[in-house]
N, C-alpha and C. Protein backbone atom coordinates (compact mmCIF):
# COMPACT_ATOMS: atom_id res chain seq x y z
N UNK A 1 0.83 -1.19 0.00
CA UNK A 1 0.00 0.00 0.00
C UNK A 1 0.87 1.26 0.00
N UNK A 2 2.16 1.19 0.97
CA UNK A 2 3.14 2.43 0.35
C UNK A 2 3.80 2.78 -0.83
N UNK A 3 3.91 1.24 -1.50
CA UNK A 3 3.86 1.55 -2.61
C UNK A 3 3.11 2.68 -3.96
N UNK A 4 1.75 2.66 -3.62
CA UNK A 4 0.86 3.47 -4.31
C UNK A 4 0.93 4.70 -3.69
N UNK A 5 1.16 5.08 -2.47
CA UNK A 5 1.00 6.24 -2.15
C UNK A 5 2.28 7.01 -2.63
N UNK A 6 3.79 6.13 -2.29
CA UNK A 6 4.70 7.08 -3.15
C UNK A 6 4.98 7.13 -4.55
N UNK A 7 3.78 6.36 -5.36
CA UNK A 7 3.61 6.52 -6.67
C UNK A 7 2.86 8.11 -6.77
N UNK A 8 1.33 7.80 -5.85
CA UNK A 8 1.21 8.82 -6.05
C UNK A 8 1.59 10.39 -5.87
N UNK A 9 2.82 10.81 -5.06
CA UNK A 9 3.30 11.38 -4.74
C UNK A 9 4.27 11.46 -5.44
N UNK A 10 4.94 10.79 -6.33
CA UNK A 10 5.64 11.08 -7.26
C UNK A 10 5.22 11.57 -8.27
N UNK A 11 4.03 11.56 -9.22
CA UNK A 11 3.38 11.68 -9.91
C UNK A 11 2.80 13.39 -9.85
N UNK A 12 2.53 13.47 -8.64
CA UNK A 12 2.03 15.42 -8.18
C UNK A 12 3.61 15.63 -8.18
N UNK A 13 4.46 15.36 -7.65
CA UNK A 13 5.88 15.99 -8.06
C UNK A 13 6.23 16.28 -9.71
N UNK A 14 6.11 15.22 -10.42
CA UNK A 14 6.53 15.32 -11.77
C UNK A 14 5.13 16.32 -11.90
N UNK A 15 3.78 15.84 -12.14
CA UNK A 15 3.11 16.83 -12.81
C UNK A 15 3.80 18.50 -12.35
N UNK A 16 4.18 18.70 -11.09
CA UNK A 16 4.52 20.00 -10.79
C UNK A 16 5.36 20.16 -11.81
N UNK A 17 6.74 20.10 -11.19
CA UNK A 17 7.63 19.65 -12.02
C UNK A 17 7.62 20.07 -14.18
N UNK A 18 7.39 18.94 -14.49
CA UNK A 18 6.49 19.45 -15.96
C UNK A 18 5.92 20.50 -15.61
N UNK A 19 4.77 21.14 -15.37
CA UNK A 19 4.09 22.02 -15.57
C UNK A 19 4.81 23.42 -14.99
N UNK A 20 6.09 23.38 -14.34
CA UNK A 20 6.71 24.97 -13.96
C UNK A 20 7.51 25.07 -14.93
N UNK A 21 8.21 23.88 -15.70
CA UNK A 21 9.11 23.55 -16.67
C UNK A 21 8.64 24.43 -17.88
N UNK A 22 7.58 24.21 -18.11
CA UNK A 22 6.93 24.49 -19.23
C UNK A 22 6.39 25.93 -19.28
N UNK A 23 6.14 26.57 -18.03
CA UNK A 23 5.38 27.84 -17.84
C UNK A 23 6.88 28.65 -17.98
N UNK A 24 8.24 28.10 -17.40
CA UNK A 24 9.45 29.02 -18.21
C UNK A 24 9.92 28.93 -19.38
N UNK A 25 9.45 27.94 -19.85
CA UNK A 25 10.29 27.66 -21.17
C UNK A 25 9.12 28.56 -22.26
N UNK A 26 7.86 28.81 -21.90
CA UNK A 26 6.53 29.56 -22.52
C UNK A 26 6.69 28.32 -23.87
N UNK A 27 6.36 26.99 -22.87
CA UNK A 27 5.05 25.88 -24.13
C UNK A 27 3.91 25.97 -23.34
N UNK A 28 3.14 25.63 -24.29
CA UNK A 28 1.65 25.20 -23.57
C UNK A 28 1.93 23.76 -22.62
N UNK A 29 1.89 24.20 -21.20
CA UNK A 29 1.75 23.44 -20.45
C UNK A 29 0.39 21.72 -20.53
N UNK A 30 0.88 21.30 -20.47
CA UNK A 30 -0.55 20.14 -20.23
C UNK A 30 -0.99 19.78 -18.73
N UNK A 31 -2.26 19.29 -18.97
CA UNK A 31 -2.86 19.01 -17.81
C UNK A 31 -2.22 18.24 -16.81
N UNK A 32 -2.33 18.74 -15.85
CA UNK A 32 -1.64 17.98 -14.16
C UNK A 32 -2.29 16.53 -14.26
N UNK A 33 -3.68 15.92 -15.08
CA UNK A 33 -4.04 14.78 -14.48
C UNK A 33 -3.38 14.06 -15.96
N UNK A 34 -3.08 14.80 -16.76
CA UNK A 34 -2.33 13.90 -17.87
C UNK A 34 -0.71 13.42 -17.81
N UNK A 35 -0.28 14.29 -17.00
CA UNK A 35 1.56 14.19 -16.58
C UNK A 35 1.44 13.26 -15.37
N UNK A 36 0.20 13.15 -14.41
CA UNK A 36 0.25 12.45 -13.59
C UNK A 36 0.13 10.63 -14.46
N UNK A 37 -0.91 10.63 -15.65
CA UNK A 37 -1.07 9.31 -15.76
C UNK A 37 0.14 9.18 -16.62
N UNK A 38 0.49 9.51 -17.58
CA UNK A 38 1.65 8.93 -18.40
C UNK A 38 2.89 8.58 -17.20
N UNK A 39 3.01 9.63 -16.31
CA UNK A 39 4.41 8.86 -15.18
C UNK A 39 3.66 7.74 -14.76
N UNK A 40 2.47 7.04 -14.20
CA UNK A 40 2.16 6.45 -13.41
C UNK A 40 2.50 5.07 -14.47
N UNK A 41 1.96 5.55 -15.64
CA UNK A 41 2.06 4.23 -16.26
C UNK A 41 3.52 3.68 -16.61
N UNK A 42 4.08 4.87 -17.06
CA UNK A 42 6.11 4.68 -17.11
C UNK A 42 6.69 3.72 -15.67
N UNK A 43 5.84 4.02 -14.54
CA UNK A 43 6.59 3.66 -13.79
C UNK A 43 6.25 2.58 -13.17
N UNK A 44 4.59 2.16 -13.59
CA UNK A 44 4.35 0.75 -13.18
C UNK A 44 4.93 -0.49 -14.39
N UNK A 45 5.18 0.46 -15.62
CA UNK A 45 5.80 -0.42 -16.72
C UNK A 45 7.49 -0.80 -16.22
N UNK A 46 8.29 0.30 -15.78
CA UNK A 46 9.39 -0.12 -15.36
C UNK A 46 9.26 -1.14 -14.37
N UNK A 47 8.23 -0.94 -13.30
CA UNK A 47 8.51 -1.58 -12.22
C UNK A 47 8.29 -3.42 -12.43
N UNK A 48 7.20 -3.11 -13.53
CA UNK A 48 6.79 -4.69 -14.40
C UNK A 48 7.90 -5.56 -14.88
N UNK A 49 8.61 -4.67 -15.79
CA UNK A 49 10.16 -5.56 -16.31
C UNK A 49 10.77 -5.49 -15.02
N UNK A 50 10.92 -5.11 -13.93
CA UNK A 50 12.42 -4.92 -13.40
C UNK A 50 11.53 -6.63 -12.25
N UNK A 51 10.15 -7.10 -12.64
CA UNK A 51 9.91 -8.17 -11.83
C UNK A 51 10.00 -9.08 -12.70
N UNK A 52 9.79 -9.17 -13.77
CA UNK A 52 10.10 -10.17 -14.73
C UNK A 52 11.56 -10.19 -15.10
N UNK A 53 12.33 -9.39 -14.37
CA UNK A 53 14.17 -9.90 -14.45
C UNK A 53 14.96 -9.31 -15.89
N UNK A 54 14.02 -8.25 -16.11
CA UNK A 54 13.86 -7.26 -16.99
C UNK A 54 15.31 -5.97 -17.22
């Protein structure tokens, strides 16, 4: 279960993260719940190979 919670807490970091990145660089920022799912999925995909010996 800590698992998910410091997923999700990683995930509001990166969306931050991305989204201040982007407000200096002047791109159109994307949505906080879209930077949240693409990390979530990057990182349950890493975490997938690294159990299959990946």
């Amino acid at each position: 279960m800590e698992g998910y919670s410091a997923l999700i807490v990683m995930a509001l970091l990166c969306a931050f993260c991305v989204r201040w990145a982007a407000v200096k660089l002047r791109l159109p920022a994307p949505t906080r719940s879209a930077v949240m799912v693409v990390f979530a999925l990057v990182a349950l995909t890493l975490f997938g190979k690294h159990l299959n010996g990946g």
